[in-house]
C-alpha atoms as a PDB file:
ATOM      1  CA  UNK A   1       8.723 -29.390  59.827  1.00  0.00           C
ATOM      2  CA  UNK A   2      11.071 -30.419  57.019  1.00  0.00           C
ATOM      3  CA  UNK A   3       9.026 -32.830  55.304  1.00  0.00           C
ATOM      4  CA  UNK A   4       6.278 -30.192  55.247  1.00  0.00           C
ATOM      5  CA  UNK A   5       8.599 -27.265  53.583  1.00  0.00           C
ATOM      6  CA  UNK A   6       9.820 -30.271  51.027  1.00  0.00           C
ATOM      7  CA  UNK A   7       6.120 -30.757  50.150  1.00  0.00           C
ATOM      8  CA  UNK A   8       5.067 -27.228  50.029  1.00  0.00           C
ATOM      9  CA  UNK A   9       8.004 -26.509  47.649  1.00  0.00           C
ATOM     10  CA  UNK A  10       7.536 -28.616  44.708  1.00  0.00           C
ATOM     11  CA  UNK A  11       3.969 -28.316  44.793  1.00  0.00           C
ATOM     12  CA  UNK A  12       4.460 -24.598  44.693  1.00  0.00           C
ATOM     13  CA  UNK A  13       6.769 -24.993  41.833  1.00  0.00           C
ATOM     14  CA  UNK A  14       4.331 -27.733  39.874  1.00  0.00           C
ATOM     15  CA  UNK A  15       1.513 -25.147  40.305  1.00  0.00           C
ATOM     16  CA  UNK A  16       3.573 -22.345  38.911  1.00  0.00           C
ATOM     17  CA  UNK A  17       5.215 -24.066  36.279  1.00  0.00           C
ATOM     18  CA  UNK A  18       1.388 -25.117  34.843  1.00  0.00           C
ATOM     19  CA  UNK A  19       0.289 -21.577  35.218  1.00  0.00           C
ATOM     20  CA  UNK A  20       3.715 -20.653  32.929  1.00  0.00           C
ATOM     21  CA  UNK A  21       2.936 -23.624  30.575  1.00  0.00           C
ATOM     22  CA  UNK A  22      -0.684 -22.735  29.914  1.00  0.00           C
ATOM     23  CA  UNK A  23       0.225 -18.761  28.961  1.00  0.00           C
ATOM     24  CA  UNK A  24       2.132 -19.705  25.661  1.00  0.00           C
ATOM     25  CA  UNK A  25      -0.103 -21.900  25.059  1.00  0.00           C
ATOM     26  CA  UNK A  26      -2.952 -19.480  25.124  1.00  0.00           C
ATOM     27  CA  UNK A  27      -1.132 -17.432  22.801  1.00  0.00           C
ATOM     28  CA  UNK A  28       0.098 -19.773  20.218  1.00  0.00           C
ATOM     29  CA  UNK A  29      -4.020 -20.336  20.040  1.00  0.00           C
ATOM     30  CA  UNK A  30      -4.520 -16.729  19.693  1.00  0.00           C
ATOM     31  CA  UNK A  31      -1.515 -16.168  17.100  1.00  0.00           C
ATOM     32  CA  UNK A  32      -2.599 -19.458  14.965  1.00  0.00           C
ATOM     33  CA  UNK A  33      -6.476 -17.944  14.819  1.00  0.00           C
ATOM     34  CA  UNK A  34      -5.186 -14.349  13.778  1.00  0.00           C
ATOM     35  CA  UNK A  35      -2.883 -15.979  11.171  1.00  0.00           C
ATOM     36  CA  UNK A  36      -5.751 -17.558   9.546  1.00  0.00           C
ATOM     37  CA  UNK A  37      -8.476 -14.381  10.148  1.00  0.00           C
ATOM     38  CA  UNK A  38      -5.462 -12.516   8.019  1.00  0.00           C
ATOM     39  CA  UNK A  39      -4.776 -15.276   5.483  1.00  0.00           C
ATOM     40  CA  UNK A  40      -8.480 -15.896   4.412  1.00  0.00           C
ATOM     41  CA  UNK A  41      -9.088 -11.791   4.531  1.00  0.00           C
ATOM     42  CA  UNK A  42      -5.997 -11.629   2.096  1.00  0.00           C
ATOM     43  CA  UNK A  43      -7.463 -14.368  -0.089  1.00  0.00           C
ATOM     44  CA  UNK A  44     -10.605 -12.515   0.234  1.00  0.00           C
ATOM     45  CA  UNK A  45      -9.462  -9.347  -1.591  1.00  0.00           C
ATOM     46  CA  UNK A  46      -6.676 -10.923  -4.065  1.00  0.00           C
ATOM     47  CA  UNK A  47      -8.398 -13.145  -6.031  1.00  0.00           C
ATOM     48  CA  UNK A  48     -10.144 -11.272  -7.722  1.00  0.00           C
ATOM     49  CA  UNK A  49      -7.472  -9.372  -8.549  1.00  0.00           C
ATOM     50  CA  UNK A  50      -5.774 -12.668  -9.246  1.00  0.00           C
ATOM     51  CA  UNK A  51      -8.581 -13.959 -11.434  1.00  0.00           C
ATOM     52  CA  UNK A  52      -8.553 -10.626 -13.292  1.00  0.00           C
ATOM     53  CA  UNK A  53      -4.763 -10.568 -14.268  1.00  0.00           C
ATOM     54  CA  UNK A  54      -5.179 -14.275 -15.391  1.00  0.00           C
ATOM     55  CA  UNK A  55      -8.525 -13.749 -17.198  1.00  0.00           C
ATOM     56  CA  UNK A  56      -6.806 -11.043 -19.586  1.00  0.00           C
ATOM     57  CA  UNK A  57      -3.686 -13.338 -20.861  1.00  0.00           C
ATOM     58  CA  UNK A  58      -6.561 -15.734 -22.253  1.00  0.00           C
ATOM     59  CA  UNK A  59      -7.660 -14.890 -26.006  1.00  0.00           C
ATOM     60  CA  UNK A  60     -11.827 -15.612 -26.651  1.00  0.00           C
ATOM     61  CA  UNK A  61     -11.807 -19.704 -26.578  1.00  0.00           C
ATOM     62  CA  UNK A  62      -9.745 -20.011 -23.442  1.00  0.00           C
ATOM     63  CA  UNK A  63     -11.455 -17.582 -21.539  1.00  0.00           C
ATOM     64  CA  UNK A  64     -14.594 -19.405 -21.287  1.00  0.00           C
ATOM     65  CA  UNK A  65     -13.579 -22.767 -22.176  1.00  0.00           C
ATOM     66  CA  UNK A  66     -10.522 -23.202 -19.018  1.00  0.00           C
ATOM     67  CA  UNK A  67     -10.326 -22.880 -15.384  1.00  0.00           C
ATOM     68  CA  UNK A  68     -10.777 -19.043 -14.096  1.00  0.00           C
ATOM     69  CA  UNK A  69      -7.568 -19.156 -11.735  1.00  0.00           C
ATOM     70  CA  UNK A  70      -5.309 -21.413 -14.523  1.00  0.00           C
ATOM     71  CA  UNK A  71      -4.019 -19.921 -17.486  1.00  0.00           C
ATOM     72  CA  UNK A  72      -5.160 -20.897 -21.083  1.00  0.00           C
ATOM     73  CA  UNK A  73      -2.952 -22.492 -23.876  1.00  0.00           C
ATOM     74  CA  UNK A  74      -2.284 -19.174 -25.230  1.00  0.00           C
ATOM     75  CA  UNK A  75      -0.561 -16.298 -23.781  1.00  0.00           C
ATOM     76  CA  UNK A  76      -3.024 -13.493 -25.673  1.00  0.00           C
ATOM     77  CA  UNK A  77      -2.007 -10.302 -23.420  1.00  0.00           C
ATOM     78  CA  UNK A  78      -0.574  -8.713 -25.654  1.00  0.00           C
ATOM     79  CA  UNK A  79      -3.167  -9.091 -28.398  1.00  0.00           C
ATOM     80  CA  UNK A  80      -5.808  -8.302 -25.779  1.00  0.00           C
ATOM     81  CA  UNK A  81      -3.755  -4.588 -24.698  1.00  0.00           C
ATOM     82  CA  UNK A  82      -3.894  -4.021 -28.381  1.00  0.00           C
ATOM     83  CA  UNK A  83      -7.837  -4.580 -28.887  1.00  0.00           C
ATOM     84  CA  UNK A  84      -8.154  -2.601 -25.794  1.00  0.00           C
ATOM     85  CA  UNK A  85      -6.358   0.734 -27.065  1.00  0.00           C
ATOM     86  CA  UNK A  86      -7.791   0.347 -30.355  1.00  0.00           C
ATOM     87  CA  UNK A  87     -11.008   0.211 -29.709  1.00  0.00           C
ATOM     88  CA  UNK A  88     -13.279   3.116 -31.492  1.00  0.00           C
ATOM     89  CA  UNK A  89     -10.183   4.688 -32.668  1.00  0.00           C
ATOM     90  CA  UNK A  90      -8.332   4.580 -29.330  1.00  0.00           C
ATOM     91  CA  UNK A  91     -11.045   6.012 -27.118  1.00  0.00           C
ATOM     92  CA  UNK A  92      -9.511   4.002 -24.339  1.00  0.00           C
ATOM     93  CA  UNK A  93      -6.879   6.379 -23.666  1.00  0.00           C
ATOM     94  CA  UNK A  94      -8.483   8.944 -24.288  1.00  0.00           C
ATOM     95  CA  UNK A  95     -10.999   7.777 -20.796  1.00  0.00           C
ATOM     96  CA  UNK A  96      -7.054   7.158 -19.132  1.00  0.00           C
ATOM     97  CA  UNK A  97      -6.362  10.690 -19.685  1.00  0.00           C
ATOM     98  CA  UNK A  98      -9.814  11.642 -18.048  1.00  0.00           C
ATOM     99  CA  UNK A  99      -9.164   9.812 -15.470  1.00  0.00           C
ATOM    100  CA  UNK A 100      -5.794  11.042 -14.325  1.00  0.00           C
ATOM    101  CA  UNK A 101      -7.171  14.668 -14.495  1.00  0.00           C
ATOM    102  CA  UNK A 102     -10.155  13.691 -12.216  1.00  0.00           C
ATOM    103  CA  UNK A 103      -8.120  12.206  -9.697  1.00  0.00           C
ATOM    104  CA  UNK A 104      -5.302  13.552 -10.024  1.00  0.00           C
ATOM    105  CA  UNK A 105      -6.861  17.198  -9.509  1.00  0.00           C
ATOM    106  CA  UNK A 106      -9.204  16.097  -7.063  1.00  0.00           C
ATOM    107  CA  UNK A 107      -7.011  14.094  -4.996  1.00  0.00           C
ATOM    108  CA  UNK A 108      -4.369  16.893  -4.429  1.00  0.00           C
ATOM    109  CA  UNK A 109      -6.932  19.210  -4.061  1.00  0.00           C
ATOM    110  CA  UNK A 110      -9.099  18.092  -1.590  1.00  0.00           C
ATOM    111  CA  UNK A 111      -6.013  16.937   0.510  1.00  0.00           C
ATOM    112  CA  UNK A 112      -4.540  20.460   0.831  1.00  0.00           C
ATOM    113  CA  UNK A 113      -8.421  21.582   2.198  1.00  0.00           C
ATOM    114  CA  UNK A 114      -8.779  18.949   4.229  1.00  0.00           C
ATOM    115  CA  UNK A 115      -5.283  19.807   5.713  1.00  0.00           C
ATOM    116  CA  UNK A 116      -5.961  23.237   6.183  1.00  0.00           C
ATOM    117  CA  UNK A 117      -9.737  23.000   7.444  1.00  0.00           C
ATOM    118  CA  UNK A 118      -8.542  19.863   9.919  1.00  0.00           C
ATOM    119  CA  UNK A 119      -5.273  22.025  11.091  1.00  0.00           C
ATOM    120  CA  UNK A 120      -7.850  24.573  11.465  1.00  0.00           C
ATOM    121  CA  UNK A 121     -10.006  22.562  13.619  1.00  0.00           C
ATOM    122  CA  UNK A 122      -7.317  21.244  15.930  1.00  0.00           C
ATOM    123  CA  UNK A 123      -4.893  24.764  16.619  1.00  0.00           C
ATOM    124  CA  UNK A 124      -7.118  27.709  16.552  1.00  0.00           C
ATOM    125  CA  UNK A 125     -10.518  28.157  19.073  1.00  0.00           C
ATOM    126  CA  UNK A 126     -13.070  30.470  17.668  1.00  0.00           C
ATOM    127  CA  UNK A 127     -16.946  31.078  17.807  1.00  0.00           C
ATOM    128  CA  UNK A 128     -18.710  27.947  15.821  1.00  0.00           C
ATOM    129  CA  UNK A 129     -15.798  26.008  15.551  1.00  0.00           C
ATOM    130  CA  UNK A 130     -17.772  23.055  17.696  1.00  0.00           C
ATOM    131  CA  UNK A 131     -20.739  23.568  14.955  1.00  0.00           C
ATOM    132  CA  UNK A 132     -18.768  23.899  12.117  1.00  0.00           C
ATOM    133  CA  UNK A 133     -16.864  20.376  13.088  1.00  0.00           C
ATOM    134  CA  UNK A 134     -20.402  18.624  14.031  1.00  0.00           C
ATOM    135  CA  UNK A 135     -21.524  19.488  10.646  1.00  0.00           C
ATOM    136  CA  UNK A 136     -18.701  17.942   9.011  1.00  0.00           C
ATOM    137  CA  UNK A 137     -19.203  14.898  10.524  1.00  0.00           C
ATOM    138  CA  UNK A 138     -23.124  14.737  10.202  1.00  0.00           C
ATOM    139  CA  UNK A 139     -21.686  15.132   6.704  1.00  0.00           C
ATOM    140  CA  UNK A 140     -19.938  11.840   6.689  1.00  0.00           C
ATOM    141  CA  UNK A 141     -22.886   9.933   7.257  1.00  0.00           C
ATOM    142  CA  UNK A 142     -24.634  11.297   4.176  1.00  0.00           C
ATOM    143  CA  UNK A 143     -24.293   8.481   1.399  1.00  0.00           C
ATOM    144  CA  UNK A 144     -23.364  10.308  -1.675  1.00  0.00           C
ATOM    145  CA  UNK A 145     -26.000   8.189  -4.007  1.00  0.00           C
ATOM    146  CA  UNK A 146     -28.171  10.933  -1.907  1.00  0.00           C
ATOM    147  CA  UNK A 147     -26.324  13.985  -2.620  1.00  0.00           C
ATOM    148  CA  UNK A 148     -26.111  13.121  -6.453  1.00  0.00           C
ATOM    149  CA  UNK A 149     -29.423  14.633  -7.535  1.00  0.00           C
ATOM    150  CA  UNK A 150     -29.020  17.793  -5.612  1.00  0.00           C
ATOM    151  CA  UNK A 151     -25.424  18.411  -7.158  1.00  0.00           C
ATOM    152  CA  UNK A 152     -27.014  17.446 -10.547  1.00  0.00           C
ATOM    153  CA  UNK A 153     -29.187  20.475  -9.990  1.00  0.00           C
ATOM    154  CA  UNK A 154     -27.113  22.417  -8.732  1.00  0.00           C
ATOM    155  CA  UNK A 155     -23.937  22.188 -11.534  1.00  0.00           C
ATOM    156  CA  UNK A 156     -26.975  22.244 -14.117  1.00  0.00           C
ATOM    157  CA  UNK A 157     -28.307  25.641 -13.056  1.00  0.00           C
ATOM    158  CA  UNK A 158     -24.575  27.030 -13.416  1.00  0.00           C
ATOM    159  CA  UNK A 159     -24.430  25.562 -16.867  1.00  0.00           C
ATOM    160  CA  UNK A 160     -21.656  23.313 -15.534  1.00  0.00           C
ATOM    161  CA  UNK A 161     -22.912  19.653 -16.685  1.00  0.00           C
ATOM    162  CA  UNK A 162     -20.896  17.856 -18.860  1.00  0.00           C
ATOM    163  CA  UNK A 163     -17.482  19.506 -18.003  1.00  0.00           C
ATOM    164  CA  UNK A 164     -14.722  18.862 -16.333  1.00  0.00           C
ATOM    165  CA  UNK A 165     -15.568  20.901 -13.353  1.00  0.00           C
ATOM    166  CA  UNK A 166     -19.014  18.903 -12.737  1.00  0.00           C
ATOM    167  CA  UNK A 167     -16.346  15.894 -11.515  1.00  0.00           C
ATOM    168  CA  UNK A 168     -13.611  18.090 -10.084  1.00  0.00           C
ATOM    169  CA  UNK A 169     -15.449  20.418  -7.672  1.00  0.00           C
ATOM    170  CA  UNK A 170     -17.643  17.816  -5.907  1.00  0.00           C
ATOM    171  CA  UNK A 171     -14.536  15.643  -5.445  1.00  0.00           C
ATOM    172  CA  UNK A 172     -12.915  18.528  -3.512  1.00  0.00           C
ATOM    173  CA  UNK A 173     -14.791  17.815  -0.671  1.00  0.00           C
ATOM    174  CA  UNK A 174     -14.165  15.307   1.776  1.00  0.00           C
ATOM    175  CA  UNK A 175     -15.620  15.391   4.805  1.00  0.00           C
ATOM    176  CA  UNK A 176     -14.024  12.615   5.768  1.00  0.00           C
ATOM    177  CA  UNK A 177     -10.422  13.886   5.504  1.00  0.00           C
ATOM    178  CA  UNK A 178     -10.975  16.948   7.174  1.00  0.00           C
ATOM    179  CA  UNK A 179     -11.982  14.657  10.367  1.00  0.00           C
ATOM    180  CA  UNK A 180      -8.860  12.628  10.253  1.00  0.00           C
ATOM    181  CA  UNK A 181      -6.594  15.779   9.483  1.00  0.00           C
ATOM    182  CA  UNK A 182      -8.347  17.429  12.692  1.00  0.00           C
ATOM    183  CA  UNK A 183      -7.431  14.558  14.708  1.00  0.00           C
ATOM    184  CA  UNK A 184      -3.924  14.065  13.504  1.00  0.00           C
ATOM    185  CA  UNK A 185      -2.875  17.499  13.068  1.00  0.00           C
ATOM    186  CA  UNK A 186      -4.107  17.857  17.130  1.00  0.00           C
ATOM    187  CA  UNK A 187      -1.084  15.755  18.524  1.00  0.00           C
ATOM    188  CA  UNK A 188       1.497  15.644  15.587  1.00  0.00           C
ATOM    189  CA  UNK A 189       1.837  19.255  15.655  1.00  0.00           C
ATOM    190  CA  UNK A 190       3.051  20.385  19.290  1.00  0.00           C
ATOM    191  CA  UNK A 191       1.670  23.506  20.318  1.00  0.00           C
ATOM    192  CA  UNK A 192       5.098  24.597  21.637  1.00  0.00           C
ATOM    193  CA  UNK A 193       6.539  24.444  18.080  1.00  0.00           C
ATOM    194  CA  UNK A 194       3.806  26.920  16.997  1.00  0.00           C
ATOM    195  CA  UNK A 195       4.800  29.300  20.091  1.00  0.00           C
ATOM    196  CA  UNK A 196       8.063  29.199  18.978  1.00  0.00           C
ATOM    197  CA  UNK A 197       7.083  29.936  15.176  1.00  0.00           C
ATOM    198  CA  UNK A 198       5.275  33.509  16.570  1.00  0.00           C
ATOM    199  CA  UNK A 199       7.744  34.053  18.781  1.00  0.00           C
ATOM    200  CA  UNK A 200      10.501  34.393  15.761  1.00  0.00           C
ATOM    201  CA  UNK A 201       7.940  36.227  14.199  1.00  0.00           C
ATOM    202  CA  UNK A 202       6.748  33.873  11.450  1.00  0.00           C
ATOM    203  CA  UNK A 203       2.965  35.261  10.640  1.00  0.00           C
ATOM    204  CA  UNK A 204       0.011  32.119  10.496  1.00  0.00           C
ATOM    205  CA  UNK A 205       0.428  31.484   6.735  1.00  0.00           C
ATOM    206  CA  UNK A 206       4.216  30.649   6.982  1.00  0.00           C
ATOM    207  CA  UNK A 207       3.868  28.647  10.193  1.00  0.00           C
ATOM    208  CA  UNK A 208       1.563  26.126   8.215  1.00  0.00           C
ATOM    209  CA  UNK A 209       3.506  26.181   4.652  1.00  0.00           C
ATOM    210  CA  UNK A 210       7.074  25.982   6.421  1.00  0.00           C
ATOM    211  CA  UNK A 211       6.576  24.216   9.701  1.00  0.00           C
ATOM    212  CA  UNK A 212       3.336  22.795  10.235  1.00  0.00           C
ATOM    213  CA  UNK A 213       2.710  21.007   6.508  1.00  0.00           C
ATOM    214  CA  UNK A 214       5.888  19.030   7.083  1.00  0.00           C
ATOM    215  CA  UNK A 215       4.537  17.411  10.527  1.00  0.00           C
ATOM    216  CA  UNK A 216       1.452  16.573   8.622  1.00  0.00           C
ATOM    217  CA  UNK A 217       3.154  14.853   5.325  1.00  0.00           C
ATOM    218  CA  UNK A 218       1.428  11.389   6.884  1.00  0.00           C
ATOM    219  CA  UNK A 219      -1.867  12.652   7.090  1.00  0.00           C
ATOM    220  CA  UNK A 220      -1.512  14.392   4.047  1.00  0.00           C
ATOM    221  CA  UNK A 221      -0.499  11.102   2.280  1.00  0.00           C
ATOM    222  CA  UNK A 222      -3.894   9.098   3.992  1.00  0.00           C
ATOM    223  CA  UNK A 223      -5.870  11.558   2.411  1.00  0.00           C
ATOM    224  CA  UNK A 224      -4.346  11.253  -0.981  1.00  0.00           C
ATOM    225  CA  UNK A 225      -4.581   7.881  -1.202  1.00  0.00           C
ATOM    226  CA  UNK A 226      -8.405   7.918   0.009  1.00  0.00           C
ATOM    227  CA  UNK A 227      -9.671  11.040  -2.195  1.00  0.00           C
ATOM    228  CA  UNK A 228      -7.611   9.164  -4.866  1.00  0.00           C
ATOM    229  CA  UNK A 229      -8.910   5.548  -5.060  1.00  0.00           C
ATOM    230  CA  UNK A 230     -12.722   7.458  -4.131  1.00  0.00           C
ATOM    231  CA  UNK A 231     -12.282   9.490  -7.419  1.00  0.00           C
ATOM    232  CA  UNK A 232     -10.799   6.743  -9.274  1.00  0.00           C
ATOM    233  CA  UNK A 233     -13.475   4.523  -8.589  1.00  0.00           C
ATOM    234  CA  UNK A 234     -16.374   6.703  -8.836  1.00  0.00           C
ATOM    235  CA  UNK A 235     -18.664   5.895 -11.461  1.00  0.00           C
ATOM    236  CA  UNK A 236     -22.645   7.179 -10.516  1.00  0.00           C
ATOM    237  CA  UNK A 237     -21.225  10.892 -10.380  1.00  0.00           C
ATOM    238  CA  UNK A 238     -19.943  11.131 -14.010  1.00  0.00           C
ATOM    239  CA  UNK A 239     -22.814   8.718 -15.115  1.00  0.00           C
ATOM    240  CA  UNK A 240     -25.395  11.697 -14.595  1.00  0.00           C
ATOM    241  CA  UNK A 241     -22.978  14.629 -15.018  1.00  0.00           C
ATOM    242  CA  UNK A 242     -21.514  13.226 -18.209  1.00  0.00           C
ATOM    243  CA  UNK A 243     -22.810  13.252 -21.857  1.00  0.00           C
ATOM    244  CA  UNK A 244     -20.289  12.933 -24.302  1.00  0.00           C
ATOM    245  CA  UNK A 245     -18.192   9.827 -24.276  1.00  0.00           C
ATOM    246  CA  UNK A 246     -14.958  11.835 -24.422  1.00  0.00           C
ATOM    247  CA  UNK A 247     -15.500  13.092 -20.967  1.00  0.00           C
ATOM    248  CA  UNK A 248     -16.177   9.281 -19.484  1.00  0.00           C
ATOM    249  CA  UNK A 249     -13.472   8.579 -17.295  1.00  0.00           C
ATOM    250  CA  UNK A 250     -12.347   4.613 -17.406  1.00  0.00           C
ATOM    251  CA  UNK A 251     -15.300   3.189 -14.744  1.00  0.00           C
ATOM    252  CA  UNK A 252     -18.302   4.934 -17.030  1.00  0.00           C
ATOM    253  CA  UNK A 253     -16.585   4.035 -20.289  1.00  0.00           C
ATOM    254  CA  UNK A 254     -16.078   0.039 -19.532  1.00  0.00           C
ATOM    255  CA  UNK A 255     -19.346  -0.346 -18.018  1.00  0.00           C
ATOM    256  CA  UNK A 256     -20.872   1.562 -21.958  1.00  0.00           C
ATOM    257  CA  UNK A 257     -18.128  -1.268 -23.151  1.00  0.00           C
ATOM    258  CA  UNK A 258     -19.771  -3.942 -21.251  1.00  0.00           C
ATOM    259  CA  UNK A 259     -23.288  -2.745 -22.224  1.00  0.00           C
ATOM    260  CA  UNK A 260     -22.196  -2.843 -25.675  1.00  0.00           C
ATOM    261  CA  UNK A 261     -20.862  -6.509 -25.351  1.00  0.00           C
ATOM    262  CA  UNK A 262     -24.028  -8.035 -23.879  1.00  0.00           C
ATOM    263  CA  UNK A 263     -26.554  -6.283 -26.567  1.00  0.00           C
ATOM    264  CA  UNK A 264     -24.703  -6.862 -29.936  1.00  0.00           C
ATOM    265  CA  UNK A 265     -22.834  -9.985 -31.942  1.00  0.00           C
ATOM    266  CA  UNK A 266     -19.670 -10.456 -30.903  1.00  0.00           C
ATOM    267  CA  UNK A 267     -19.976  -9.824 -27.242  1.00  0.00           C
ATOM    268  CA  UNK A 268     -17.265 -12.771 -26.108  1.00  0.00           C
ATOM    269  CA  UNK A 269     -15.100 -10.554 -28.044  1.00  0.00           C
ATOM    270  CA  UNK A 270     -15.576  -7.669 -26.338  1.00  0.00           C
ATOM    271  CA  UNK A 271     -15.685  -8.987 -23.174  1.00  0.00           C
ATOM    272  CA  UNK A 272     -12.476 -10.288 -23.188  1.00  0.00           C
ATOM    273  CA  UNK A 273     -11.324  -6.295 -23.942  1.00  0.00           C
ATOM    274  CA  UNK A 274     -13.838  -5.407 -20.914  1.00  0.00           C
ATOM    275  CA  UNK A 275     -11.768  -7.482 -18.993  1.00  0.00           C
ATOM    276  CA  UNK A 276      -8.157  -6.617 -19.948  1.00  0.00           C
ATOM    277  CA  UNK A 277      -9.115  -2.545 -20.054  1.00  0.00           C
ATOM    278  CA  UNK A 278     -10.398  -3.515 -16.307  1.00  0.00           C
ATOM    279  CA  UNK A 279      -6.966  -5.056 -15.733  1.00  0.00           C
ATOM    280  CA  UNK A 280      -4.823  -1.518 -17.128  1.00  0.00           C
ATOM    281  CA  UNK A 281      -7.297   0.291 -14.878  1.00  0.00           C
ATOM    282  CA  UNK A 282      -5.894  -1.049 -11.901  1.00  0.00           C
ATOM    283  CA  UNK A 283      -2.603  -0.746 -12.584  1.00  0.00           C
ATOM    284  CA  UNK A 284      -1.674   2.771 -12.244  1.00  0.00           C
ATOM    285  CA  UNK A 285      -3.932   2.559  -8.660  1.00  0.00           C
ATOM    286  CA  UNK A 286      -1.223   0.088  -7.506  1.00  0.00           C
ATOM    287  CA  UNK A 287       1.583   1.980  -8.835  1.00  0.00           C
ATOM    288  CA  UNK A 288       0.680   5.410  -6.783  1.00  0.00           C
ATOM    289  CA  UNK A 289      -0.012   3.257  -3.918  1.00  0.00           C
ATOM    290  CA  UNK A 290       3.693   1.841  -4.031  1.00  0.00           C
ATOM    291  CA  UNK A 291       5.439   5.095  -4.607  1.00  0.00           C
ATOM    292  CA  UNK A 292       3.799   6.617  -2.443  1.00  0.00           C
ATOM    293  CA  UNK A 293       3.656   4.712   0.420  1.00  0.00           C
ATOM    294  CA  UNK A 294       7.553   5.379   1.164  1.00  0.00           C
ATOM    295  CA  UNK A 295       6.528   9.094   2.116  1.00  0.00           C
ATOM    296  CA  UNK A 296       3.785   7.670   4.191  1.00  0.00           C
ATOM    297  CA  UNK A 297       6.396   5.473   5.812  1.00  0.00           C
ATOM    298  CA  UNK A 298       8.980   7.762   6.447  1.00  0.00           C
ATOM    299  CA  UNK A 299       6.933  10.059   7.860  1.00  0.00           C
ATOM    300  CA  UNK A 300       5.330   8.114  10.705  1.00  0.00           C
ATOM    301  CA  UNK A 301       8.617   7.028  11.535  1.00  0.00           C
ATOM    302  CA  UNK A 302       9.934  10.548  11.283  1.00  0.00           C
ATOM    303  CA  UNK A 303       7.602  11.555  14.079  1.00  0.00           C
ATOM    304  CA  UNK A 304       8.441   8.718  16.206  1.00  0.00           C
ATOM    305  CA  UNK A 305      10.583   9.883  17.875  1.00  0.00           C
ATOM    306  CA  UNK A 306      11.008  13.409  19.534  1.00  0.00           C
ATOM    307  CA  UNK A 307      14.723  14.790  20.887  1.00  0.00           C
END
């Protein structure tokens, strides 16, 4: 009887102690496959951005005559910043300017509706409201190469082409934010709080301004960013809304650079400024992204935790 319990009990501790040994194991393989999924998708998106900050320190000879990821024997950036701005008399900055007013309009703009039409969605029940929200989101799978030619016609009929307005107004909406307002704004703002808002007599309008809007800084934030980079970036809506070059915004006026530098003499020359004005494009992008990603921080951990 007591040789039997002996032999039970360290095979019963063997067997447990391999099941133990094997479960770190299994992780360590999961953790070491995950580290090198996020390494190579890292690598994947920065070195381009790599090669592109290296490319426009190189002067005309080094850029095509040395490695791509290496720098060249001369440090030319500044020379390069200086060909960029004075191109045509500056006209670089002036497409900077452009630029910041597109996105800068748009992206505040069609945060605060997608804000109010997704806290909308979420707090307050009313006839269509299931319809309305299945239309925005049939509206997300539109591709907007498809909705170009319509707003074309549309913006030409109202004699709006080749303004301003042709790239602010279509930017406003964003179908796409309204959907992730509508499900954020549904649990970050507690439908006690609003009770309590009515209850102390605060009408709708100031529930959302002074009580609401501050649960939803986050969201409001994603947005931002998204409707910001998207209007940044875009380059097919200005191409066909667009006819004078002092309306391009940065993307439409270095691909007329580029153009320019593959049809004429001198095109090495050029390209080397196509590059470096790509470079300055990015820069404010990354610079928004930083500041503002301290509100976007601070808010999720704001709401956190609840007393």
């Amino acid at each position: 009887m007591t040789a039997s319990i002996s032999t039970a009990g360290p095979t019963g501790s063997t067997g447990s102690t391999g099941s133990t040994a094997r479960r770190p194991r299994r992780r360590r393989q999961r953790s070491t496959v995950l580290s090198v999924l996020v390494w190579a998708l890292a690598l994947y998106f920065l070195l381009p951005l790599v090669w592109l900050a290296i490319a426009s320190t190189k002067d005309t000879g080094d850029l095509f005559s040395t490695f791509g990821l290496w720098f060249g024997d001369s440090f030319a950036l500044w020379d390069n910043i200086q060909g960029v701005f004075t191109y045509k008399d500056g006209i670089f900055g002036r497409w900077a300017l452009n630029t910041l007013l597109y996105a800068g309009v748009s992206a505040v703009g069609a945060s605060f509706l997608a804000t109010m039409a997704g806290y909308g969605f979420a707090k307050y029940g009313f006839r269509g409201s299931n319809l309305m929200f299945s239309i925005v989101l049939g509206a997300i799978m539109i591709p907007l190469t498809a909705l170009a030619l319509p707003t074309y016609l549309l913006f030409s009929s109202a004699g709006l082409t080749n303004t301003v307005w042709a790239i602010i107004v279509p930017s406003l909406v964003s179908p796409f934010g309204v959907f992730l307002m509508r499900v954020y704004s549904a649990d970050a703002v507690p439908d006690s709080l609003l009770e309590a808002a009515r209850v102390d007599g605060a009408g709708e309008f100031r529930t959302f301004f002074q009580v609401s809007l501050r649960l939803l800084v986050p969201g409001f934030i994603t947005v931002l960013l998204f409707a910001l980079v998207a209007t940044w970036n875009n380059y097919f809506l200005p191409l066909i809304m667009l006819n004078s070059s002092d309306l391009y915004p940065l993307t439409v006026g270095l691909a007329q650079m580029q153009s320019a530098s593959t049809s004429g003499g001198g095109g090495e020359v050029l390209f080397s400024t196509v590059i470096t004005g790509s470079f300055i494009s990015i820069v404010p992008l990354i610079v928004a992204f930083l500041f503002l990603q301290r509100y976007w921080q601070s808010g999720l951990s704001a709401g956190s935790v609840k007393g």
